[in-house]
C-alpha atoms as a PDB file:
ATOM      1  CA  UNK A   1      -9.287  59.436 127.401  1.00  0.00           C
ATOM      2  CA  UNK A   2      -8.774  57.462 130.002  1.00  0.00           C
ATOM      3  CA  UNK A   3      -5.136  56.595 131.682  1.00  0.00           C
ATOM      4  CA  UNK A   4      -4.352  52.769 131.378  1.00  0.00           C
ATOM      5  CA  UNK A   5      -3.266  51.751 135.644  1.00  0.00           C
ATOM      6  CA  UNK A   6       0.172  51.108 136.091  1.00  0.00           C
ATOM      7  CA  UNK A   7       1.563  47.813 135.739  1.00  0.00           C
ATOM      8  CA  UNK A   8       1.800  46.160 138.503  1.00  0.00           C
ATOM      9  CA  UNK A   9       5.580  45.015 139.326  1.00  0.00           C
ATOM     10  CA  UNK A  10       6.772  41.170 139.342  1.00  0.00           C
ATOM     11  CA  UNK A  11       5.406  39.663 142.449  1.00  0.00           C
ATOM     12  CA  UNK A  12       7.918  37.313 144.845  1.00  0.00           C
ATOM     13  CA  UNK A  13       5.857  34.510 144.010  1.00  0.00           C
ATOM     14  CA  UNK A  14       6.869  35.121 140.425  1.00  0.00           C
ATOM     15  CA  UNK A  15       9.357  32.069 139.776  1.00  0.00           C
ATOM     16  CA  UNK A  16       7.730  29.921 142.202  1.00  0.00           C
ATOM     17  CA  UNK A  17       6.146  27.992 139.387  1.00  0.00           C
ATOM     18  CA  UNK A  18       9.126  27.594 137.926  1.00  0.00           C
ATOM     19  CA  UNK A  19      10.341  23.252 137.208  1.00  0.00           C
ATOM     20  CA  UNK A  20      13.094  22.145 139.273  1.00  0.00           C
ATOM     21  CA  UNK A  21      13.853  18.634 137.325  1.00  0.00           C
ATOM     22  CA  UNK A  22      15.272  20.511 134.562  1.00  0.00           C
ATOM     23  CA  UNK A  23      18.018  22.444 137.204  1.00  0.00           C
ATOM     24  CA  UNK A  24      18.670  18.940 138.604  1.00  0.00           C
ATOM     25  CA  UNK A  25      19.157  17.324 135.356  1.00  0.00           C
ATOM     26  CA  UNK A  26      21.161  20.246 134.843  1.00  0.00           C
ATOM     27  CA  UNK A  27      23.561  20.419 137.599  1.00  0.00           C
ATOM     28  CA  UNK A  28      24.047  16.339 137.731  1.00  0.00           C
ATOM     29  CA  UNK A  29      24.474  16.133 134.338  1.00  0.00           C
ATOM     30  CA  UNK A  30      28.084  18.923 134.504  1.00  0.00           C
ATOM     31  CA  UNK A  31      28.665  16.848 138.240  1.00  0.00           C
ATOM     32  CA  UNK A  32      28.992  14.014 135.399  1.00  0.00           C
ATOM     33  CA  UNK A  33      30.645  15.304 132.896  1.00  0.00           C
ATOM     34  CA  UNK A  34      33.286  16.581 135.086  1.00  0.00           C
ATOM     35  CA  UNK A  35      33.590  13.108 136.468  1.00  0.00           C
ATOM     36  CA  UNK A  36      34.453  11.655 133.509  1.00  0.00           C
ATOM     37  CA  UNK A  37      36.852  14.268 131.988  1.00  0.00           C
ATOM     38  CA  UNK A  38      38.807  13.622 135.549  1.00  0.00           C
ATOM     39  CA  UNK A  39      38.450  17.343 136.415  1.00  0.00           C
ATOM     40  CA  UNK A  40      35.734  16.183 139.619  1.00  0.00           C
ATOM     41  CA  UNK A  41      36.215  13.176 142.051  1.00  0.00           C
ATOM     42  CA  UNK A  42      32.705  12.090 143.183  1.00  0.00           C
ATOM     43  CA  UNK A  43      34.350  10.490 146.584  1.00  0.00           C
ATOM     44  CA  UNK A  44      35.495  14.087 147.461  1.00  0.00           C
ATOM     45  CA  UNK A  45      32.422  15.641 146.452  1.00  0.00           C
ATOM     46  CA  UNK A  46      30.361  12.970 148.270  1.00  0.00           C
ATOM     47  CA  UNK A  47      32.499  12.974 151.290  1.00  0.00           C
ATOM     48  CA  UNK A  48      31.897  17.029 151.560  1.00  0.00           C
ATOM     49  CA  UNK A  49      28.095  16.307 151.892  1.00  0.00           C
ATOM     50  CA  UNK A  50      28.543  15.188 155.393  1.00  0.00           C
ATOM     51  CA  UNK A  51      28.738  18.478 156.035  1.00  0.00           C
ATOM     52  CA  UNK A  52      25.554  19.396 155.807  1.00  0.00           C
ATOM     53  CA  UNK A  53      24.363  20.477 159.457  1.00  0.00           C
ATOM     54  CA  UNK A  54      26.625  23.568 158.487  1.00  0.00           C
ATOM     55  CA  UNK A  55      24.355  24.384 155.565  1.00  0.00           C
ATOM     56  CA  UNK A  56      21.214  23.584 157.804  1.00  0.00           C
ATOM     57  CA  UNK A  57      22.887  26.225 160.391  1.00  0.00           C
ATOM     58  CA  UNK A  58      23.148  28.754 158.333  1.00  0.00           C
ATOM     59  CA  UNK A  59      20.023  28.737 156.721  1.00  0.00           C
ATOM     60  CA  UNK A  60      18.368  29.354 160.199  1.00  0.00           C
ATOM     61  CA  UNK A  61      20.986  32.379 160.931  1.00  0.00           C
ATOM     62  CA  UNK A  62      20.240  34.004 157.448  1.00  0.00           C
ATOM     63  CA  UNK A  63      16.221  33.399 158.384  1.00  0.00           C
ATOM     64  CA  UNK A  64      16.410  35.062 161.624  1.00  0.00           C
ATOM     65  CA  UNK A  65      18.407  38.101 160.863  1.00  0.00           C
ATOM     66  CA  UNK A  66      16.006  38.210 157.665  1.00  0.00           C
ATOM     67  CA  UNK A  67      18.905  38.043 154.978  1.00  0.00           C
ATOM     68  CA  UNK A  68      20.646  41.126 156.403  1.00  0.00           C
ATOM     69  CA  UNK A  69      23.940  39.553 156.490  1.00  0.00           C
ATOM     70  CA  UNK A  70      23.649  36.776 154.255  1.00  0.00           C
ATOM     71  CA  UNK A  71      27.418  37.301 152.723  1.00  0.00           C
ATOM     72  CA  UNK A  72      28.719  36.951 156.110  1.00  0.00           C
ATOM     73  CA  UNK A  73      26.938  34.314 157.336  1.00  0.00           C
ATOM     74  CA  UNK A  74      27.592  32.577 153.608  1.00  0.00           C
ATOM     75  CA  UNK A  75      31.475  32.885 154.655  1.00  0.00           C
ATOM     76  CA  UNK A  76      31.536  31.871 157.966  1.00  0.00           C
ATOM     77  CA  UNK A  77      29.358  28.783 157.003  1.00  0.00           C
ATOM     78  CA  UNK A  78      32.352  28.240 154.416  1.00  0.00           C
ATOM     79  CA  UNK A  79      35.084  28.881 156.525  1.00  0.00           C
ATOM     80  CA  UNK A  80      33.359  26.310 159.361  1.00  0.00           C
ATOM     81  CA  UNK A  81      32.602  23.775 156.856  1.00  0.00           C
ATOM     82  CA  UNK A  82      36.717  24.029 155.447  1.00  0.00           C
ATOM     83  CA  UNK A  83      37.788  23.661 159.083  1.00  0.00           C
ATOM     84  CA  UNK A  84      36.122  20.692 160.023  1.00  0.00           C
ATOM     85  CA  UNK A  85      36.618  18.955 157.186  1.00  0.00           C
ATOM     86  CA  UNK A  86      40.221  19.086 157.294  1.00  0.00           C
ATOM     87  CA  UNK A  87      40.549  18.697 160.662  1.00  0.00           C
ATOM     88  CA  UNK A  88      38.274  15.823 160.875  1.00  0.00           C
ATOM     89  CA  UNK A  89      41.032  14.479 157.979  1.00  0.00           C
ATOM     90  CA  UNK A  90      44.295  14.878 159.865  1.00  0.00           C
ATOM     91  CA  UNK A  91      42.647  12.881 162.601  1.00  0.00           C
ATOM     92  CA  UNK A  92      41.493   9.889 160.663  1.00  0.00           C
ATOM     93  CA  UNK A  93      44.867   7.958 161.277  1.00  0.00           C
ATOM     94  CA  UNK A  94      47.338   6.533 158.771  1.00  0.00           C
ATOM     95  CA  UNK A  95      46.048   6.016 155.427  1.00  0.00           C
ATOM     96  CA  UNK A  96      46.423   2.949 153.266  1.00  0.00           C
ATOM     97  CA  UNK A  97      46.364   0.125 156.193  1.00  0.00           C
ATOM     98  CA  UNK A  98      46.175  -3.263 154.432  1.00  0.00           C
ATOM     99  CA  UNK A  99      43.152  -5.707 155.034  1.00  0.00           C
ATOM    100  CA  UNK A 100      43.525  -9.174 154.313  1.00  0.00           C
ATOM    101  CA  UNK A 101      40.850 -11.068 153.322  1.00  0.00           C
ATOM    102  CA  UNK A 102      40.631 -14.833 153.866  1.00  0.00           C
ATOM    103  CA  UNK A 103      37.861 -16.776 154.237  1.00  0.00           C
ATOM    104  CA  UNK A 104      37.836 -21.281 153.717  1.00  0.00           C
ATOM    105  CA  UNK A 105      34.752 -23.225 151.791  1.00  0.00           C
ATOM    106  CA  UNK A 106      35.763 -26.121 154.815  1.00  0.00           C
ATOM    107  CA  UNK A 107      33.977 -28.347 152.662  1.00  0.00           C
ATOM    108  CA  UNK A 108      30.509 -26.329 151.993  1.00  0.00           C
ATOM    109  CA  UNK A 109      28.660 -26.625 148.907  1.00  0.00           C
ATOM    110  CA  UNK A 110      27.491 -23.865 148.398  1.00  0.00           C
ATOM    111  CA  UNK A 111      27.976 -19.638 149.485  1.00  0.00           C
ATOM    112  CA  UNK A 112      26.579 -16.455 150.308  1.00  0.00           C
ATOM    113  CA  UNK A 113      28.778 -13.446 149.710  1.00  0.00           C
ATOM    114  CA  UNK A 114      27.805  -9.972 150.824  1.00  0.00           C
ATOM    115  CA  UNK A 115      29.652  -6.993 150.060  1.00  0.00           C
ATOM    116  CA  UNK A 116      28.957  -3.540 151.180  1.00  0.00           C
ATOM    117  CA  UNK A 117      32.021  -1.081 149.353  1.00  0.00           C
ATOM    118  CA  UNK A 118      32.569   2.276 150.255  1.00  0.00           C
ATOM    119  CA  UNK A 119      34.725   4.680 148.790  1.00  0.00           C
ATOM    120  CA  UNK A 120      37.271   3.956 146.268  1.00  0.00           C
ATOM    121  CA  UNK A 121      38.463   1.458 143.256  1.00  0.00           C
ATOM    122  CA  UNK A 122      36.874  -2.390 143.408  1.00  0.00           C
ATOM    123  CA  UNK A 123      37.610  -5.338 141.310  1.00  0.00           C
ATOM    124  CA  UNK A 124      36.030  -8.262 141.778  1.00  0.00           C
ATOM    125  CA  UNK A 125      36.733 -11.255 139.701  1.00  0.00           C
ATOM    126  CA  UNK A 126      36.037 -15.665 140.134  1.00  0.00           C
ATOM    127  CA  UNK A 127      40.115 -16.743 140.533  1.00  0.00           C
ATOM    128  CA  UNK A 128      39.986 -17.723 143.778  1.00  0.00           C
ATOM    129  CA  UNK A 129      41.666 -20.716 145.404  1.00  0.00           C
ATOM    130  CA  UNK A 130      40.133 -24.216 145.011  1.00  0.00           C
ATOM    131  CA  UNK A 131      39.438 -24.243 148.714  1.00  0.00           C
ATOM    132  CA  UNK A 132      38.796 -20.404 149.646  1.00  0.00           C
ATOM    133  CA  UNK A 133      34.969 -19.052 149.609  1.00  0.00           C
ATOM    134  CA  UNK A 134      36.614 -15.645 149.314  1.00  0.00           C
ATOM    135  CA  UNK A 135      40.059 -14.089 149.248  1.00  0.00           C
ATOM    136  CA  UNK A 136      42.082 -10.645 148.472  1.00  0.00           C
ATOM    137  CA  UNK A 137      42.760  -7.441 150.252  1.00  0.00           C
ATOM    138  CA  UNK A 138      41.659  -4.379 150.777  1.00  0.00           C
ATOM    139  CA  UNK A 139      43.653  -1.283 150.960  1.00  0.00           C
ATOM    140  CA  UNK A 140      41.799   0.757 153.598  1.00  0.00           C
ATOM    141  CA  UNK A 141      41.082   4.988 153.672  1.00  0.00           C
ATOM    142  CA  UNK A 142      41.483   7.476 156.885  1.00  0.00           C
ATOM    143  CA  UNK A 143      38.710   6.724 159.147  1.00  0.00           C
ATOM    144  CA  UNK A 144      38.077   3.689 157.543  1.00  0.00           C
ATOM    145  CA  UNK A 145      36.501   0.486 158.958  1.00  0.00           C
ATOM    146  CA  UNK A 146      36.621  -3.012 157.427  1.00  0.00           C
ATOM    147  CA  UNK A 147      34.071  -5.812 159.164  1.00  0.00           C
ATOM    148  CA  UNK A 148      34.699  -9.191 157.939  1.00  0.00           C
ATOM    149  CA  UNK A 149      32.547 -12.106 159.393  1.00  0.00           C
ATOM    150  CA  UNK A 150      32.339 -15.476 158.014  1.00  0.00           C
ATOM    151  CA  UNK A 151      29.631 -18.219 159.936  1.00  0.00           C
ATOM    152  CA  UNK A 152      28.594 -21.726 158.516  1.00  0.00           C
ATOM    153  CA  UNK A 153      24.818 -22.423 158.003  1.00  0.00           C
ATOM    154  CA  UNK A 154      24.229 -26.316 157.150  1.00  0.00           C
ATOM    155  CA  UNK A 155      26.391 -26.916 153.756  1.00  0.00           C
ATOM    156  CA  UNK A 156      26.561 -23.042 152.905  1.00  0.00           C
ATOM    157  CA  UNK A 157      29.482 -20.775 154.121  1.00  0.00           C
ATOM    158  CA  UNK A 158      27.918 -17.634 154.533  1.00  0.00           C
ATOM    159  CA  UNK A 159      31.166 -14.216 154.148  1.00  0.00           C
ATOM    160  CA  UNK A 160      30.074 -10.672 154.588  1.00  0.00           C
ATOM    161  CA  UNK A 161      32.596  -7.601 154.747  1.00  0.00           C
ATOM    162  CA  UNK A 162      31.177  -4.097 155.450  1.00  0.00           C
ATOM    163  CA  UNK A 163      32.934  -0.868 154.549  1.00  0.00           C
ATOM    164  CA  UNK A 164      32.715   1.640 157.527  1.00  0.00           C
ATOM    165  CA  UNK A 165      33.720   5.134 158.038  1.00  0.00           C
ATOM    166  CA  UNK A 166      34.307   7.501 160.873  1.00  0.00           C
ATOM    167  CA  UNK A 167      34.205  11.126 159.741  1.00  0.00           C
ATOM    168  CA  UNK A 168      34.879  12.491 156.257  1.00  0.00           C
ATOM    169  CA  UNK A 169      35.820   9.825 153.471  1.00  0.00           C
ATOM    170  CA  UNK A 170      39.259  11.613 151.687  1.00  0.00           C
ATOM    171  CA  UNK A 171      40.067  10.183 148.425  1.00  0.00           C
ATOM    172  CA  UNK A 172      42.917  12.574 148.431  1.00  0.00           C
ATOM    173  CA  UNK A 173      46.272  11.111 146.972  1.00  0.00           C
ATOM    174  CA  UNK A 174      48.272  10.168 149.887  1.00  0.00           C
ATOM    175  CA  UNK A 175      44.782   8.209 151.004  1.00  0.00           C
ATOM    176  CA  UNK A 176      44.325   5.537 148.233  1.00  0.00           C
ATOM    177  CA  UNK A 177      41.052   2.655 148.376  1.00  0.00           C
ATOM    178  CA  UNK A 178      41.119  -0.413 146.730  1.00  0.00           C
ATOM    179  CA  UNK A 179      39.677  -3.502 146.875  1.00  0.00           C
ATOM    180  CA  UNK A 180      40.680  -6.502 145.034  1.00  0.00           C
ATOM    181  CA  UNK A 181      38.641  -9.506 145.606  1.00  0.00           C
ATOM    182  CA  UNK A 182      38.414 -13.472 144.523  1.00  0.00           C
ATOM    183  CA  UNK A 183      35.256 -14.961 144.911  1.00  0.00           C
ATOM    184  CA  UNK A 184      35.163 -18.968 144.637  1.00  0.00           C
ATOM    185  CA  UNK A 185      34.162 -20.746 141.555  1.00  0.00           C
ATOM    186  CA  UNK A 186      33.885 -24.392 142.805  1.00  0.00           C
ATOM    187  CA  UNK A 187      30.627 -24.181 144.339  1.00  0.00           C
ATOM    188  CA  UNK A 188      27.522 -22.051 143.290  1.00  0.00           C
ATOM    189  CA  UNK A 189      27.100 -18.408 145.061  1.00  0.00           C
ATOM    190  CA  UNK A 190      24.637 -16.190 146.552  1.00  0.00           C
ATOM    191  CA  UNK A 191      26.092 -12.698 145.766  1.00  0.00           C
ATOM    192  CA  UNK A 192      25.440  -9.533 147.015  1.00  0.00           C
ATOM    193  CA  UNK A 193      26.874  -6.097 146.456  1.00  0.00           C
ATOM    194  CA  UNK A 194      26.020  -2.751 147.712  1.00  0.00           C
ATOM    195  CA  UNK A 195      28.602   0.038 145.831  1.00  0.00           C
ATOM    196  CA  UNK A 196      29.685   3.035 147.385  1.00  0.00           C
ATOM    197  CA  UNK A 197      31.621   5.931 145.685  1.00  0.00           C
ATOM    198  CA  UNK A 198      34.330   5.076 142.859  1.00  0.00           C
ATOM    199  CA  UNK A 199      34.880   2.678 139.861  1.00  0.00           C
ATOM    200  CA  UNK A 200      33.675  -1.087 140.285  1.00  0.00           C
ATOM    201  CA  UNK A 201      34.290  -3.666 138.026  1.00  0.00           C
ATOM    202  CA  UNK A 202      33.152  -7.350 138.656  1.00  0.00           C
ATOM    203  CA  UNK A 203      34.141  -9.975 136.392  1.00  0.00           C
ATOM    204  CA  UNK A 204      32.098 -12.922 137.120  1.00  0.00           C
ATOM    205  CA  UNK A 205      32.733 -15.172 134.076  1.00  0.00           C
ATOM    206  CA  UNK A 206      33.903 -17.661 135.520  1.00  0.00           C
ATOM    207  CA  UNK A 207      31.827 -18.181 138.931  1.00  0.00           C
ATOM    208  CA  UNK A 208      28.727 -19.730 139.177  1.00  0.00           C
ATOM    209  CA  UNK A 209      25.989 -18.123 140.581  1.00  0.00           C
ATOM    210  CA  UNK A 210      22.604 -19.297 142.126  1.00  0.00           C
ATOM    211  CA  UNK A 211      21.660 -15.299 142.806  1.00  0.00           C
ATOM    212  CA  UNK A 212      23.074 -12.062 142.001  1.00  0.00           C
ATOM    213  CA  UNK A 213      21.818  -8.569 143.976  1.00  0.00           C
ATOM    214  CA  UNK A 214      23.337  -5.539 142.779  1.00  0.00           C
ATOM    215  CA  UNK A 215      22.936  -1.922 144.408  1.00  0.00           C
ATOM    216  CA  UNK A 216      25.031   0.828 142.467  1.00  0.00           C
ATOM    217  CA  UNK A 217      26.105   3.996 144.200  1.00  0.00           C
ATOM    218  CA  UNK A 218      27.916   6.896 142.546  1.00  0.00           C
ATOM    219  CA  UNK A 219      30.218   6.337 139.492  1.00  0.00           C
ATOM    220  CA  UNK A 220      31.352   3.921 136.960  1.00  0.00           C
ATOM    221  CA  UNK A 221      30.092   0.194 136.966  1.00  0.00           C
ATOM    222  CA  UNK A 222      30.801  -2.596 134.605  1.00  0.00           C
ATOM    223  CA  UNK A 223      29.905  -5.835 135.197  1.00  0.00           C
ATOM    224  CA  UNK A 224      30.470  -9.528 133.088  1.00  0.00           C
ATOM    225  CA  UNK A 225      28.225 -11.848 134.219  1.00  0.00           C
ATOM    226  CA  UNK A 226      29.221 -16.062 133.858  1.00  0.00           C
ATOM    227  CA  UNK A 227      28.982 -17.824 130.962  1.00  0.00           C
ATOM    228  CA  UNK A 228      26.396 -20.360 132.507  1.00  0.00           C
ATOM    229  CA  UNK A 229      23.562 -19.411 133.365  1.00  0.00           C
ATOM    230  CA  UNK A 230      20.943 -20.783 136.221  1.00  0.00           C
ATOM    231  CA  UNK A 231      20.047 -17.544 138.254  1.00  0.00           C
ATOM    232  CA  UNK A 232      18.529 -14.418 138.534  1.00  0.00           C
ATOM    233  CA  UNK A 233      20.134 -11.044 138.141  1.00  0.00           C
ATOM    234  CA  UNK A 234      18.742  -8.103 139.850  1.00  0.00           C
ATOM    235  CA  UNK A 235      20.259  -4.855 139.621  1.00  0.00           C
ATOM    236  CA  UNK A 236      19.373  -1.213 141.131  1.00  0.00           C
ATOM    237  CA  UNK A 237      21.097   1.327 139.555  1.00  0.00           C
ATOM    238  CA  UNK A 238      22.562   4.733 141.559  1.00  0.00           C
ATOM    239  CA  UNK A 239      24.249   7.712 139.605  1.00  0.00           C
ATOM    240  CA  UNK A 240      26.925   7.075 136.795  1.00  0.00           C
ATOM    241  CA  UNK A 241      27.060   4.534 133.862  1.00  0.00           C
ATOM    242  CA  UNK A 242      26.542   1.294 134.176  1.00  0.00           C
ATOM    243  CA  UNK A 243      27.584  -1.358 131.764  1.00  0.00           C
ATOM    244  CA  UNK A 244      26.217  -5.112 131.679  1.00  0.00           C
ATOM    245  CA  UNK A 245      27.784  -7.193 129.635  1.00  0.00           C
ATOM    246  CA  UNK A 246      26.325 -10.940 128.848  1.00  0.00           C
ATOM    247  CA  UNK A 247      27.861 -13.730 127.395  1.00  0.00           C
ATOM    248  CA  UNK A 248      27.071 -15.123 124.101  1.00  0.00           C
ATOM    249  CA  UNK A 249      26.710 -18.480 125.849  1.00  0.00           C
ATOM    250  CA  UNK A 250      24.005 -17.946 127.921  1.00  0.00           C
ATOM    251  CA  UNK A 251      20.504 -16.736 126.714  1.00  0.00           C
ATOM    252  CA  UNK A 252      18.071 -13.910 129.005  1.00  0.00           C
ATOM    253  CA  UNK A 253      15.463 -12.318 129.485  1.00  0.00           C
ATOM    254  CA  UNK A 254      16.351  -9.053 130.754  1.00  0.00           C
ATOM    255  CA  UNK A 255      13.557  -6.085 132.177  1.00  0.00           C
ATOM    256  CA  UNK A 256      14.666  -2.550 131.732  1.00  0.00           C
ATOM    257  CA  UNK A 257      13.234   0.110 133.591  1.00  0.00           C
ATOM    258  CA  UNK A 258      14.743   3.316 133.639  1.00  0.00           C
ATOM    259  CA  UNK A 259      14.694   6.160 135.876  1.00  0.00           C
ATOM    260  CA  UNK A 260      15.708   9.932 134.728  1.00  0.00           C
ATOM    261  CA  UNK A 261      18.684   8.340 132.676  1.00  0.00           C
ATOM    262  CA  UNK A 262      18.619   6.254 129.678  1.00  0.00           C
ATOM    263  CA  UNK A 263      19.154   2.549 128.650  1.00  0.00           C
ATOM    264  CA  UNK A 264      20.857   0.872 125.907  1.00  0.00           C
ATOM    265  CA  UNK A 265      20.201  -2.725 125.272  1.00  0.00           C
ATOM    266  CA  UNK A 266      22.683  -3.922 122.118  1.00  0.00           C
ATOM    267  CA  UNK A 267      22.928  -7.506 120.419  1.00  0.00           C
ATOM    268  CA  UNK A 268      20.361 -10.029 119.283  1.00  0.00           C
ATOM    269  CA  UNK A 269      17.534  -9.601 121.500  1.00  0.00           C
ATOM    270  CA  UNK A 270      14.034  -9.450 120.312  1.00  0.00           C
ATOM    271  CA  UNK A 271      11.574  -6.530 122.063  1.00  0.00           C
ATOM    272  CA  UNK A 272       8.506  -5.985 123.915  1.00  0.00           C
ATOM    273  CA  UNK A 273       7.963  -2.871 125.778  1.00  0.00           C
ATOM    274  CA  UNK A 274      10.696  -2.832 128.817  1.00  0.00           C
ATOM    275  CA  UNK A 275      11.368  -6.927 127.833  1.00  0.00           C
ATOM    276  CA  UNK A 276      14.160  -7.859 125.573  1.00  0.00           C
ATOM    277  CA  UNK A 277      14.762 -11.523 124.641  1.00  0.00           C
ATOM    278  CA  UNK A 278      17.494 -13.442 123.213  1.00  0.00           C
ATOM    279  CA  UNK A 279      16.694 -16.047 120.288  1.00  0.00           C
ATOM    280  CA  UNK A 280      17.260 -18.935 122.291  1.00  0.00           C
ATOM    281  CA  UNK A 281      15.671 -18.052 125.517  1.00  0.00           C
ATOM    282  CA  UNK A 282      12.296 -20.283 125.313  1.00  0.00           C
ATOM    283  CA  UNK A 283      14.254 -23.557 124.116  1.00  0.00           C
ATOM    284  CA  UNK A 284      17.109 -23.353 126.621  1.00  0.00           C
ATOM    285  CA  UNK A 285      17.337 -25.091 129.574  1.00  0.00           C
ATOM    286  CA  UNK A 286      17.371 -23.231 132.878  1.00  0.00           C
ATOM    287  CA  UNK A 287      21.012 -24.135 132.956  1.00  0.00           C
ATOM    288  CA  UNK A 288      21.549 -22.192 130.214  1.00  0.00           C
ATOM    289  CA  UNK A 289      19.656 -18.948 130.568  1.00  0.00           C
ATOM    290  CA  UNK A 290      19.282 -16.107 133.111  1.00  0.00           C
ATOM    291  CA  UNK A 291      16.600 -13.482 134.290  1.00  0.00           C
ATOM    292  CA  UNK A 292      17.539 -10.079 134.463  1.00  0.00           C
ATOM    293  CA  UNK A 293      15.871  -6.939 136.006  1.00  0.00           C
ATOM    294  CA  UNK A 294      17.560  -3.433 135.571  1.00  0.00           C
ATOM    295  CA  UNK A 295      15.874  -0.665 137.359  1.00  0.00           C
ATOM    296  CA  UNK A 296      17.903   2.530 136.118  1.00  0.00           C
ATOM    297  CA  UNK A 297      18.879   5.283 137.931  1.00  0.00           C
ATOM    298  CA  UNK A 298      20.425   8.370 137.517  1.00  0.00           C
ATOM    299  CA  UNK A 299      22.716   8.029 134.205  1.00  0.00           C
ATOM    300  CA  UNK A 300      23.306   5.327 132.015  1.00  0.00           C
ATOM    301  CA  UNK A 301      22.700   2.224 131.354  1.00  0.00           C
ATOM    302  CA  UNK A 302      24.238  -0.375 128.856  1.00  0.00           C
ATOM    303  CA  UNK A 303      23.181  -4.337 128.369  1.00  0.00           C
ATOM    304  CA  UNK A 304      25.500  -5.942 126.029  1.00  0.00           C
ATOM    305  CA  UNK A 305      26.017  -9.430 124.353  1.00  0.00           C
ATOM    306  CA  UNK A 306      29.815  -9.888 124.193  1.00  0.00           C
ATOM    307  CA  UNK A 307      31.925 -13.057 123.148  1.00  0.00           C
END
């Protein structure tokens, strides 16, 4: 009788075959979780990935000495990393300088608001004074840059404020970000915001908008849109929930598309594949009704009739 050959052992190329959505799914979904049980803040973890030429660094170290000292290089890469990160923090300057923000209508009828955020809490509501385009402040981080720039084009006041930093973004205690922002509600407006890292709320009931362009970025979004309608909604949706809520006053037709999260649409809408419809939306004016697109992201993503 013969002698079966030895089994050959595993081969390196083994796991190679191996799925790595599921691992990402994975490790995002406990980066979540943590978020939201306030044991994680996604600003520090975010600000840490400007680190990564150290990674890069030592990945070309461990390839050349062919893994031989891995552990070592694995703590020096650490110990690097910890050093410049806290010494890029001690020399970001003075945390919490106030920005003001002030910008006139001077008699336009209509506005363009663009807002790029960057780390940190932003609320954004339509209370602002009869004859300002755009007003609050903005409590400003270590390293942190705020543009403002406000031009006139025919009858439309065009405002944009840009979010800048230099070095590591800390979202330590002593180094609070907030902005809190008034956007006019006399005349109709172009808005356009690109979120960073943190919570953002935007309560637009009572502005009127011709156009609304929203870019999430990492955590927790909710945003009321006005109770007229008249424009188009587009949003593009980052990592984190996001939570659209829509007047009972104003009938849509909102487009879902998701990416590797998961969308809820809740209330009286009728469906068709990715299209959900309010009762009302054929008969009503254009006045009265909005077009929404919601391209999903990483997370969730709510769309809700409220009162």
């Amino acid at each position: 009788m013969s002698t079966p050959p030895p089994s050959n052992p595993p081969s390196a190329d083994a796991g190679r075959g191996r799925p790595v959505w599921p691992v990402l799914l994975i490790a995002a979904g406990v980066v979540l979780l943590l978020s939201n049980l306030g044991w994680l803040d996604l600003g520090a973890l975010w600000s840490l990935l400007t680190l990564w030429p150290v990674a890069l660094i030592a990945v070309g170290v461990d390839v050349l000495t062919g893994g031989r000292y891995r552990l070592a290089v694995v703590v020096v890469a650490v110990a690097v990393a910890l050093v410049w990160w806290s010494t890029g923090l001690r020399g970001l300057g003075v945390a919490g300088e106030q920005v003001e923000v002030a910008h006139a209508l001077d008699g336009a009828r209509t506005a363009e608001v663009s807002l790029r955020l960057g780390v940190g809490e932003v609320t954004v509501d339509a209370a602002a004074p009869a004859a300002s385009a755009l007003s609050g402040t903005i409590l400003a981080g270590r390293g942190e840059t705020i543009s403002q720039r406000a031009t006139r084009v025919g009858d439309t006041v065009v405002v944009s404020i840009v979010s800048g930093q230099s070095g590591p973004a800390s979202v330590m205690r002593d180094d609070p970000r907030r902005w809190t922002l008034s956007l006019t509600r006399a005349v109709p407006v172009d808005l356009s915001v690109q979120a960073g890292v943190g919570r953002t709320n935007l309560d637009l009931r009572a502005a009127q908008l011709s156009a609304l362009s929203y870019g999430a970025g990492v955590g927790e979004t909710t945003v009321t849109l006005p109770e007229s309608g008249g424009y188009r909604g587009e949003f593009e949706l980052g990592v984190g929930a996001t939570t659209v809520r829509l007047p009972q006053s104003v009938e849509a037709r909102v487009v879902v598309r998701t990416g590797l999260g998961r969308a809820s649409v809740t209330g009286t809408f009728s469906r068709d594949g990715d299209v959900y419809t309010t009762p009302g939306y054929e008969a009503a004016s254009p006045a009265d009704r909005v077009e929404l697109s919601v391209q999903g992201g990483v997370g969730a993503v709510t769309v809700q009739r409220v009162r």
